[in-house]
N, C-alpha and C. Protein backbone atom coordinates (compact mmCIF):
# COMPACT_ATOMS: atom_id res chain seq x y z
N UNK A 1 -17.55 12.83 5.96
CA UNK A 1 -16.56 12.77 7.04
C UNK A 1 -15.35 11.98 6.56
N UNK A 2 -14.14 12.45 7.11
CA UNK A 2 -13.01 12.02 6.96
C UNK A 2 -12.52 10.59 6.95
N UNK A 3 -12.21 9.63 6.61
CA UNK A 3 -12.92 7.92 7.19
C UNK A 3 -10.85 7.85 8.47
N UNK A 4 -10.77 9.01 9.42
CA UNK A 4 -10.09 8.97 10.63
C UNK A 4 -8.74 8.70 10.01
N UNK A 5 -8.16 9.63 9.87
CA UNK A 5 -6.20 8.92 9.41
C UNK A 5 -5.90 8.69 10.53
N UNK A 6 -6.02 9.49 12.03
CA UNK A 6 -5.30 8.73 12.63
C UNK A 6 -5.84 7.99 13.19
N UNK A 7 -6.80 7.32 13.62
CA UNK A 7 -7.26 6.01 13.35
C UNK A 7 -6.91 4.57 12.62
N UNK A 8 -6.81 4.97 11.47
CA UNK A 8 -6.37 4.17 10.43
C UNK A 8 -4.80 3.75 10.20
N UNK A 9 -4.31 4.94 10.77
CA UNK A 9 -2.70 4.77 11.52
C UNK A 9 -3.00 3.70 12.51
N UNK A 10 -3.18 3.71 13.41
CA UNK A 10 -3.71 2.93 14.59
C UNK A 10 -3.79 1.08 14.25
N UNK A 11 -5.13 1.38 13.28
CA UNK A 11 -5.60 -0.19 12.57
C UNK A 11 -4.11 -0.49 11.77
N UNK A 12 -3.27 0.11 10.99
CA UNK A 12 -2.48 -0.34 10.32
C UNK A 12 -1.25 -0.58 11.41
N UNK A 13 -0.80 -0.05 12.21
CA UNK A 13 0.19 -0.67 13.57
C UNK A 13 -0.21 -1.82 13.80
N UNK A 14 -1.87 -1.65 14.54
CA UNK A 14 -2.24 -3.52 14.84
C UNK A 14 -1.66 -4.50 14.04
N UNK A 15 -1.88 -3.83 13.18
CA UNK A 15 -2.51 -4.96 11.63
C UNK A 15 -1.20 -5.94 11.65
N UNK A 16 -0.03 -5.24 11.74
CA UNK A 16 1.45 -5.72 11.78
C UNK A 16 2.02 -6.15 13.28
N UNK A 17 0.95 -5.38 14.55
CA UNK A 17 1.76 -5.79 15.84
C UNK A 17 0.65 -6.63 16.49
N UNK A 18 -0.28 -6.79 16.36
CA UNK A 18 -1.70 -7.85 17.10
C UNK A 18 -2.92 -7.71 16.78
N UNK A 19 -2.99 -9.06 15.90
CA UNK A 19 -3.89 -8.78 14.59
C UNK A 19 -4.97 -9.45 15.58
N UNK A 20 -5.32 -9.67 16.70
CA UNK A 20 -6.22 -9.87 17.27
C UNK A 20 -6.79 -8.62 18.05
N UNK A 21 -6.32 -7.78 18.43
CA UNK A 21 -6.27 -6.29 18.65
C UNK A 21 -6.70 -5.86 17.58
N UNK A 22 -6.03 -5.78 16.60
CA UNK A 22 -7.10 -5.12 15.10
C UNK A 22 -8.17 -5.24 14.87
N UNK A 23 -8.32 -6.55 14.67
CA UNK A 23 -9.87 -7.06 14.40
C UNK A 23 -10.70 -6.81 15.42
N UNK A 24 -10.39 -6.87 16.62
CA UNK A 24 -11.24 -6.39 17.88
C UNK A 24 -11.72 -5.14 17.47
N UNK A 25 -11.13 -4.14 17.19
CA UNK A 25 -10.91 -2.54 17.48
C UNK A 25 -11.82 -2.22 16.38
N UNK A 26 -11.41 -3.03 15.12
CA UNK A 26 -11.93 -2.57 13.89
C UNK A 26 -13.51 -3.30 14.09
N UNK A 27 -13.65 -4.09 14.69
CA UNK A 27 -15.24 -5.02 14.68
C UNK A 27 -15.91 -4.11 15.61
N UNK A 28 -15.50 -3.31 16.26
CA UNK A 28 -16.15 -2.62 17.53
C UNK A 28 -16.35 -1.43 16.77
N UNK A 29 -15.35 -0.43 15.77
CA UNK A 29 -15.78 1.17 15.61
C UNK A 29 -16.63 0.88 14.90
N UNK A 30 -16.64 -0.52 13.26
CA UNK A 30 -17.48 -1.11 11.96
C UNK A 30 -19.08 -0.72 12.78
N UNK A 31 -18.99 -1.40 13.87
CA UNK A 31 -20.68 -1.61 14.66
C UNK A 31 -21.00 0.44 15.08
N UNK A 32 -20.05 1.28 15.23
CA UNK A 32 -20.54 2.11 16.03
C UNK A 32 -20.77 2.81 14.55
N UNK A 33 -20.02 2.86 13.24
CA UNK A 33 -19.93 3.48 11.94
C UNK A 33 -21.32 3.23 11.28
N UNK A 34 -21.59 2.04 11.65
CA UNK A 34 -22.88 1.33 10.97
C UNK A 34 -24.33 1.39 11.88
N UNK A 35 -24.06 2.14 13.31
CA UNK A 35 -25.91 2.44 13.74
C UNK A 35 -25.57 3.95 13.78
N UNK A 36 -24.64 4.78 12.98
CA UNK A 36 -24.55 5.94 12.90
C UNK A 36 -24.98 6.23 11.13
N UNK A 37 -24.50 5.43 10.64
CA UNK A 37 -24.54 5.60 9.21
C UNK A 37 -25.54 6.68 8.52
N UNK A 38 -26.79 6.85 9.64
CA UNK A 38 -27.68 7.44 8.57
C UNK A 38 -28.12 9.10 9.10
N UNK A 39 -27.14 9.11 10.38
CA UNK A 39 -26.93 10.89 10.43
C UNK A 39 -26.24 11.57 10.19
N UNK A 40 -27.17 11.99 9.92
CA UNK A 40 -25.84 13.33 8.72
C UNK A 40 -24.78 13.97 9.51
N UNK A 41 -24.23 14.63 8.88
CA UNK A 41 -23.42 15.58 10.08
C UNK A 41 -23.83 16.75 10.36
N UNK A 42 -24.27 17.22 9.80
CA UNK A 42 -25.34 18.69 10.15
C UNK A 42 -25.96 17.87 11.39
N UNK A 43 -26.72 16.89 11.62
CA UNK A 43 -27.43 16.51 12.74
C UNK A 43 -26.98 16.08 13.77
N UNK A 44 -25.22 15.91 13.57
CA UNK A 44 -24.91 15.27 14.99
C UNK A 44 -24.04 16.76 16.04
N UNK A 45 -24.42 16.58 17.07
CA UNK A 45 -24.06 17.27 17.87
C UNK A 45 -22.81 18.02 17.82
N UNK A 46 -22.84 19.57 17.92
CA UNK A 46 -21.72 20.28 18.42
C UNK A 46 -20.78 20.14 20.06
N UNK A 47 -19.87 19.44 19.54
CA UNK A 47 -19.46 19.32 21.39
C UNK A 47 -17.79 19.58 21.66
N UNK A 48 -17.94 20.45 22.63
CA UNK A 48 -16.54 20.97 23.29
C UNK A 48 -16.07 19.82 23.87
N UNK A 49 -14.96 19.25 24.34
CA UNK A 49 -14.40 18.81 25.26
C UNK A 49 -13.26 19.46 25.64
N UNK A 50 -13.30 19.68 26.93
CA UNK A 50 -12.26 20.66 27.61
C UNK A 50 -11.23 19.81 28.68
N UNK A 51 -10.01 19.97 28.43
CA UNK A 51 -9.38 19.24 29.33
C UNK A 51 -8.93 19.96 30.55
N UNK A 52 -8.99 21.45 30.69
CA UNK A 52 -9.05 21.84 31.54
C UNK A 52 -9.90 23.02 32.16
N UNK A 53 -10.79 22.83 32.78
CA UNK A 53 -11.68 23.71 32.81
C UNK A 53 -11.47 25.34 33.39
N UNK A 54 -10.83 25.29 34.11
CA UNK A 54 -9.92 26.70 34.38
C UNK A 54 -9.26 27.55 33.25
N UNK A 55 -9.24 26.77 32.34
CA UNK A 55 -8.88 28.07 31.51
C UNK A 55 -9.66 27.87 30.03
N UNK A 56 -10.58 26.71 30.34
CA UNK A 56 -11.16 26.17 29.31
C UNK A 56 -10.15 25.60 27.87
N UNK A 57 -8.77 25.31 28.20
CA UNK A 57 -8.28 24.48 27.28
C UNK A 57 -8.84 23.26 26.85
N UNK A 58 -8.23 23.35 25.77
CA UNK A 58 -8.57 21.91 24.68
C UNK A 58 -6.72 21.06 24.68
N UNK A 59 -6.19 20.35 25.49
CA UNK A 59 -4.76 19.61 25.23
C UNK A 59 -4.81 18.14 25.10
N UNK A 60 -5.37 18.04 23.60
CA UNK A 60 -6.46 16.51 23.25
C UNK A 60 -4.94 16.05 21.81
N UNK A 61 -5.26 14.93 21.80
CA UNK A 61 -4.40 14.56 20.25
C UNK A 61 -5.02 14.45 19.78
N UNK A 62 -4.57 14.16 18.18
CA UNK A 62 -5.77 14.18 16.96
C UNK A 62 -6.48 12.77 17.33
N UNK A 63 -5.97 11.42 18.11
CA UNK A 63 -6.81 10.76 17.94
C UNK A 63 -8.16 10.51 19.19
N UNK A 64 -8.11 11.57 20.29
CA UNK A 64 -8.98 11.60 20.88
C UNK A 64 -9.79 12.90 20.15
N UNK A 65 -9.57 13.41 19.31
CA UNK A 65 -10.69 14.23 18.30
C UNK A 65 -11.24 13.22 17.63
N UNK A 66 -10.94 12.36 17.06
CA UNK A 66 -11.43 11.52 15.94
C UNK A 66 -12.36 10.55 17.26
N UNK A 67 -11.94 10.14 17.67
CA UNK A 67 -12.99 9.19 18.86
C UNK A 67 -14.19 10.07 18.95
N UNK A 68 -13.70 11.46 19.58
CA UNK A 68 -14.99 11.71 19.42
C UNK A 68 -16.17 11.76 18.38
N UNK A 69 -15.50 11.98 17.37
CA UNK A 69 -16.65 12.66 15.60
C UNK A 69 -16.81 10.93 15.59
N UNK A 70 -15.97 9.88 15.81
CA UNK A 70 -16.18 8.32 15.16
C UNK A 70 -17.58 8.04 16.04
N UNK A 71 -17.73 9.01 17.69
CA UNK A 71 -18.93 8.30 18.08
C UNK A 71 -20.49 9.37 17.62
N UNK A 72 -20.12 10.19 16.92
CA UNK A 72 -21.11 10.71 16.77
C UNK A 72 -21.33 12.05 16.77
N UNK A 73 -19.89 13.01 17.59
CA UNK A 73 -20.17 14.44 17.56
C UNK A 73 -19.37 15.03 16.55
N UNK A 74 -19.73 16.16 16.46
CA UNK A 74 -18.32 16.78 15.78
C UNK A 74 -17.74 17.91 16.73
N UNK A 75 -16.91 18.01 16.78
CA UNK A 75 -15.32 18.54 17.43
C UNK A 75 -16.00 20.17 17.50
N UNK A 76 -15.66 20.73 18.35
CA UNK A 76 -16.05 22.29 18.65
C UNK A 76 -15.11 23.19 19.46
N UNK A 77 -14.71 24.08 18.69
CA UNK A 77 -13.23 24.27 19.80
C UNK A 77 -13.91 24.94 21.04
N UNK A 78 -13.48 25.19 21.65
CA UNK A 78 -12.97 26.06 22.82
C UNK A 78 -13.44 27.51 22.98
N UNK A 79 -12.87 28.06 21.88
CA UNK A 79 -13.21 28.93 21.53
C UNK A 79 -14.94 29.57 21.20
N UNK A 80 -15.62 28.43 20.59
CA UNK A 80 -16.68 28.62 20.37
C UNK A 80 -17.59 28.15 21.00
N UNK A 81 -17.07 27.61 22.39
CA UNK A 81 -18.16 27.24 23.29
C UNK A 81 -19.55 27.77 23.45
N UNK A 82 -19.63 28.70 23.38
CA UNK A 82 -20.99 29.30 23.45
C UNK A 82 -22.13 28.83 22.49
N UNK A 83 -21.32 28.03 21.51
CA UNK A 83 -22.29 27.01 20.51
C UNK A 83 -22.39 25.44 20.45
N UNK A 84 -21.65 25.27 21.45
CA UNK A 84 -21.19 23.92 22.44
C UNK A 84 -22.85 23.09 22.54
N UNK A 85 -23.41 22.27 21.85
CA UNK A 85 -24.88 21.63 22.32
C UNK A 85 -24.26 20.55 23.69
N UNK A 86 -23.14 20.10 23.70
CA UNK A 86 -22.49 19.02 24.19
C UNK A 86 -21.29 19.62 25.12
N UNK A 87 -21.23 19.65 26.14
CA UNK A 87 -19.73 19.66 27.34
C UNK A 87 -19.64 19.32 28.29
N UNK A 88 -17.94 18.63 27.28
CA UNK A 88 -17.70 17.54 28.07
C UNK A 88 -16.55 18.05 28.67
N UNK A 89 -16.13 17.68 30.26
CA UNK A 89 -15.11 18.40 30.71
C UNK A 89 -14.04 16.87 31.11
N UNK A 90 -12.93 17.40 31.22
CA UNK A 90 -12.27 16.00 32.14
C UNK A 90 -11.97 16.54 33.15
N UNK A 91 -12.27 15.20 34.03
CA UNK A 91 -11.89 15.63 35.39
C UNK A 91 -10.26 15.05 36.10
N UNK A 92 -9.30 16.25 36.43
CA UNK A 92 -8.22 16.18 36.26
C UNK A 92 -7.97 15.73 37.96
N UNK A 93 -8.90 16.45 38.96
CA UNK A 93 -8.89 16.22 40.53
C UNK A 93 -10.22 16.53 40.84
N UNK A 94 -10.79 16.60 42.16
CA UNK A 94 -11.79 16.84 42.80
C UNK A 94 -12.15 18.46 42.74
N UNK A 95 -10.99 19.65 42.66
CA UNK A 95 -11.44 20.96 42.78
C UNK A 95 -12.21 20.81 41.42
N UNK A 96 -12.71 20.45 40.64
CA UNK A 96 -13.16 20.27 39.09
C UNK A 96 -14.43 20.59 39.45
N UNK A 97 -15.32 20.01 40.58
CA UNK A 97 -16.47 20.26 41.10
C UNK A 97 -16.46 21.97 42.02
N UNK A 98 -15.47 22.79 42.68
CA UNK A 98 -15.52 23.86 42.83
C UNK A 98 -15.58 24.49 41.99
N UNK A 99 -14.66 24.47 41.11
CA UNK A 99 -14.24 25.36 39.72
C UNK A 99 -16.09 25.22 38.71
N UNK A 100 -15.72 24.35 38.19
CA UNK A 100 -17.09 23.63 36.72
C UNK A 100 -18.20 24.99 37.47
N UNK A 101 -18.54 25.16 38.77
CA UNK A 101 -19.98 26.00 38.80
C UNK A 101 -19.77 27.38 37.92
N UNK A 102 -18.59 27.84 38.87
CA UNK A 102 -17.96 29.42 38.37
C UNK A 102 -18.12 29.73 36.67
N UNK A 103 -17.28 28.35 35.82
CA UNK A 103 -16.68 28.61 34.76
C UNK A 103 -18.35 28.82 33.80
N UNK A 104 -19.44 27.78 34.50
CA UNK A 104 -20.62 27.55 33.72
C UNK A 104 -21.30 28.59 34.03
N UNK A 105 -21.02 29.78 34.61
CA UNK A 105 -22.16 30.72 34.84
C UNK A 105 -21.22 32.17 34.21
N UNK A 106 -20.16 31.94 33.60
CA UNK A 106 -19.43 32.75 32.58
C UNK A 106 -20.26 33.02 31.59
N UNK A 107 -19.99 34.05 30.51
CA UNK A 107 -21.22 35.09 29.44
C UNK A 107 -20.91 34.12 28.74
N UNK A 108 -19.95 33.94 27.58
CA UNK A 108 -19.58 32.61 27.01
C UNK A 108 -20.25 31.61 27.07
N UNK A 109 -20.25 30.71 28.39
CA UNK A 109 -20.51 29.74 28.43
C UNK A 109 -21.91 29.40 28.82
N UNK A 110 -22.26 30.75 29.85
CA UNK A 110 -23.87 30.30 30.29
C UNK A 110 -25.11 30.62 29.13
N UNK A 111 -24.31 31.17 28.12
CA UNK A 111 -25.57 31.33 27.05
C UNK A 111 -25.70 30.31 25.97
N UNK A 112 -24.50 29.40 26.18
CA UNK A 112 -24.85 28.60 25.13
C UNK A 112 -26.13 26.93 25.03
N UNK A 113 -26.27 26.43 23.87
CA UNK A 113 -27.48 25.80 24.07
C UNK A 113 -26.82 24.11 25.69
N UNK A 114 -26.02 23.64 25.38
CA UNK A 114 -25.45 22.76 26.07
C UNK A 114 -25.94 23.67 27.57
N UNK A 115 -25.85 24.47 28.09
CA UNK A 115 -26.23 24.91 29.43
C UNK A 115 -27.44 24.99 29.80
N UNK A 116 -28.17 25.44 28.28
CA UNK A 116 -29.57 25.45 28.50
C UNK A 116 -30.69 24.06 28.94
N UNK A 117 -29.79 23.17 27.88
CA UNK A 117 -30.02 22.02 27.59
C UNK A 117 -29.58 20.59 28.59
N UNK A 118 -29.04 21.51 29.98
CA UNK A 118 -28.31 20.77 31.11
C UNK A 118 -27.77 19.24 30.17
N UNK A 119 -26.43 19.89 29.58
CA UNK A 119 -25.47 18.29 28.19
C UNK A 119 -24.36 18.79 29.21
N UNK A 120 -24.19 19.02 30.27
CA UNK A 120 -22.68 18.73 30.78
C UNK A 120 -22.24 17.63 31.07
N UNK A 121 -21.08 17.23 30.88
CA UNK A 121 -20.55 15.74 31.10
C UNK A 121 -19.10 16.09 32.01
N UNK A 122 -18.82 15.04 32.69
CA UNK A 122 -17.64 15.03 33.34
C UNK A 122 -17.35 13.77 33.04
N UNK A 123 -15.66 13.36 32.24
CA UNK A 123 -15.00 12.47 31.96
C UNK A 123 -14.10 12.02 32.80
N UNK A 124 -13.62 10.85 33.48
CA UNK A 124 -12.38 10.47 34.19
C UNK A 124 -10.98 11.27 33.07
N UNK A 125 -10.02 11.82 33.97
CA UNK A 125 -9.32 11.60 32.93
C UNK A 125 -8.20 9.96 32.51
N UNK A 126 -8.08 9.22 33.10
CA UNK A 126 -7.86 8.36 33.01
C UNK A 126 -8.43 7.67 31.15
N UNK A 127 -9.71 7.87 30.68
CA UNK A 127 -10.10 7.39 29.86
C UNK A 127 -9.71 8.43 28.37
N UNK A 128 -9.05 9.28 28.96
CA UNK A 128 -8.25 10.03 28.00
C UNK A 128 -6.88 10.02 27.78
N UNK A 129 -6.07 9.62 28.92
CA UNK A 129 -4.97 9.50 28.74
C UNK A 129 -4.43 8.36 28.29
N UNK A 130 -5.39 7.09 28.27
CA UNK A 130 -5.40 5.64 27.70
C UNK A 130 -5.07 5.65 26.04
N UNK A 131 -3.92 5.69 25.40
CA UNK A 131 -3.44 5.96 24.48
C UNK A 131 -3.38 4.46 23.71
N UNK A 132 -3.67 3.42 23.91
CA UNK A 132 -3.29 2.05 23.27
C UNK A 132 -4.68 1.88 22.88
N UNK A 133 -4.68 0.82 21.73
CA UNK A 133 -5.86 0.49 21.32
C UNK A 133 -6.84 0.47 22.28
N UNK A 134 -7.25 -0.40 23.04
CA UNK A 134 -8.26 -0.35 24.01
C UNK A 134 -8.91 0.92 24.60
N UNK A 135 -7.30 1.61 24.93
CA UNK A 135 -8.19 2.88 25.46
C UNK A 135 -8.56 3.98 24.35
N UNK A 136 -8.63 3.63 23.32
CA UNK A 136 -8.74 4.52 22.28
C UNK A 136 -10.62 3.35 21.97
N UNK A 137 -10.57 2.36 21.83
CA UNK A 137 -12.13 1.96 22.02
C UNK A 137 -13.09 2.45 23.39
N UNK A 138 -12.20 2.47 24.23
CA UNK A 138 -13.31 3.49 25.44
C UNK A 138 -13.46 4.30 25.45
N UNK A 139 -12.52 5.43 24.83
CA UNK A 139 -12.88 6.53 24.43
C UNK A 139 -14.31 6.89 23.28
N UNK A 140 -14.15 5.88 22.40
CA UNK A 140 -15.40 5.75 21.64
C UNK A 140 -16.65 5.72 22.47
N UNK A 141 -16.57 4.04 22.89
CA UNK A 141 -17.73 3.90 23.64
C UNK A 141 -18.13 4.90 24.85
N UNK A 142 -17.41 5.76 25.54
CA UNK A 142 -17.88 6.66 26.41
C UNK A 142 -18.22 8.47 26.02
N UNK A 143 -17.72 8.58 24.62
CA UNK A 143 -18.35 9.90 23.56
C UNK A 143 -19.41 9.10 23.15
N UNK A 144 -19.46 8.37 22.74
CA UNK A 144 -21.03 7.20 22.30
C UNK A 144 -21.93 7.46 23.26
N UNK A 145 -21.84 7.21 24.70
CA UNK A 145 -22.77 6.76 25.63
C UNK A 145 -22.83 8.51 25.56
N UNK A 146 -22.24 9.34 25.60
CA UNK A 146 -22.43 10.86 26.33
C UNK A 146 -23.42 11.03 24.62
N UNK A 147 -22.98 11.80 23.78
CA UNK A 147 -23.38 12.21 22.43
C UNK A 147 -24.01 11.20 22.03
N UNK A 148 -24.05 10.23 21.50
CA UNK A 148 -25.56 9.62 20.76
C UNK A 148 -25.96 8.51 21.91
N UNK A 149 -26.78 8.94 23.39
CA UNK A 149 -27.16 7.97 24.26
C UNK A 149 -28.63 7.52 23.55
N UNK A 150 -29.19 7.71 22.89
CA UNK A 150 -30.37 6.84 22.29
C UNK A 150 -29.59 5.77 21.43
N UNK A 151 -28.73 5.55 21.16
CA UNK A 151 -27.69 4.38 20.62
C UNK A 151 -26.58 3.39 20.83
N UNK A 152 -26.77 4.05 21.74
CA UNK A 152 -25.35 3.50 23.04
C UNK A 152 -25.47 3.03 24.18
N UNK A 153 -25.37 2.45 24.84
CA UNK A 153 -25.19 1.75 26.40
C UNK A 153 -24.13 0.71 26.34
N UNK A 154 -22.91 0.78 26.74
CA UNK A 154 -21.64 0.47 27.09
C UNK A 154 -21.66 0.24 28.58
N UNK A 155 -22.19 0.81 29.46
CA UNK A 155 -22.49 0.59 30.79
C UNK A 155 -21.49 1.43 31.77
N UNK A 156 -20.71 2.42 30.81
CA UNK A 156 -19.29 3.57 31.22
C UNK A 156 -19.94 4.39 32.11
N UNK A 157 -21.77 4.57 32.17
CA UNK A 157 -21.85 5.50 33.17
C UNK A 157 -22.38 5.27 34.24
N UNK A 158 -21.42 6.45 35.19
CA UNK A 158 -21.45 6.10 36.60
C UNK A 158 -19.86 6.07 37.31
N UNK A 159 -19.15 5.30 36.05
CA UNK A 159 -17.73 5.11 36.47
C UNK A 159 -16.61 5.94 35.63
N UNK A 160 -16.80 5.28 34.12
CA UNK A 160 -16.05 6.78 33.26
C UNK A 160 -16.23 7.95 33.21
N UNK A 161 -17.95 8.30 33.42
CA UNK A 161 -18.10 9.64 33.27
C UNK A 161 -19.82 9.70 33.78
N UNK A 162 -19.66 11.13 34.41
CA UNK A 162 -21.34 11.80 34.63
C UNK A 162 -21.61 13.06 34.07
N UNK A 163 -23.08 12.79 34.12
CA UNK A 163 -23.45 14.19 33.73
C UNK A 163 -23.66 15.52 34.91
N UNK A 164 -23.32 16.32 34.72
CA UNK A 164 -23.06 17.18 36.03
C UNK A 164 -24.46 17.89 35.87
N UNK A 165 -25.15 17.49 36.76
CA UNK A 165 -26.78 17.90 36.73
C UNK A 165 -26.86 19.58 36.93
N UNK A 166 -26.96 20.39 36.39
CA UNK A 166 -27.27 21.80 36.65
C UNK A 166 -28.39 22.22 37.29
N UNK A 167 -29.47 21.55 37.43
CA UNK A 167 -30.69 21.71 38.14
C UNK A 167 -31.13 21.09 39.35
């Protein structure tokens, strides 16, 4: 895996604008890099995140892609949802809960393993649009808690994000 450029963009801004912010940011991903260290990437999860579920867009920056693969998944477009083990949707308003039934019982989407496997997630979007260091560490810790939850507890769920129970 890539060791995150834009990430590393990120750490090198701190580094020069609040080197107490750096070291925070960088002591927090070091811990999530190091109880991941020993899965491969073949083994870590395929996962969509969709920012809008109506048309199933992906309108993410490169560094909320990298949050995600830094906590454990790797990136799955849109396109290939139907191989999605992991989806995660953001929730933009409340119709998100009318819409999400419709879109999950689509040919696409209802055959893939993530449906089978009831892995739907619903994200605030708030914790995506958080573009400054910090919110670029919650973004970690809440792809952490969703994609590798045998490793994670941050305590994000309930408030950043749920799993939308299919059953």
């Amino acid at each position: 895996m890539q060791r995150d450029s834009e990430y590393q963009k990120l750490l090198q801004t701190l580094k020069t604008t609040d080197i107490a912010a750096f070291e925070h940011l960088e002591e927090e991903i070091d811990i999530v890099y190091h109880k991941l260290k020993f899965i491969p990437a073949e083994s870590r999860p395929r996962v969509t995140l969709v920012s809008n579920v109506r048309d199933l867009s992906q309108d993410f920056n490169a560094l909320t892609q990298e949050a995600l693969e830094i906590a454990g998944g790797t990136w799955q477009s849109s396109a290939d949802i139907h191989n999605a083990e992991k989806i995660i949707v953001v929730q933009q308003d409340e119709q998100l809960y009318a819409d999400l039934p419709l879109v999950l019982q689509e040919d696409g989407v209802a055959q893939s393993p993530a449906i089978a496997n009831n892995e739907i997630y619903i994200v605030q979007q708030e914790v995506i649009e958080n573009t400054s260091s910090a919110g670029f560490l919650r973004q970690v810790e809440v792809f952490a808690e969703i994609v590798q939850s045998k490793y994670f507890v941050y305590g994000h769920n309930g408030q950043e994000w749920v799993q939308f129970d299919l059953r």
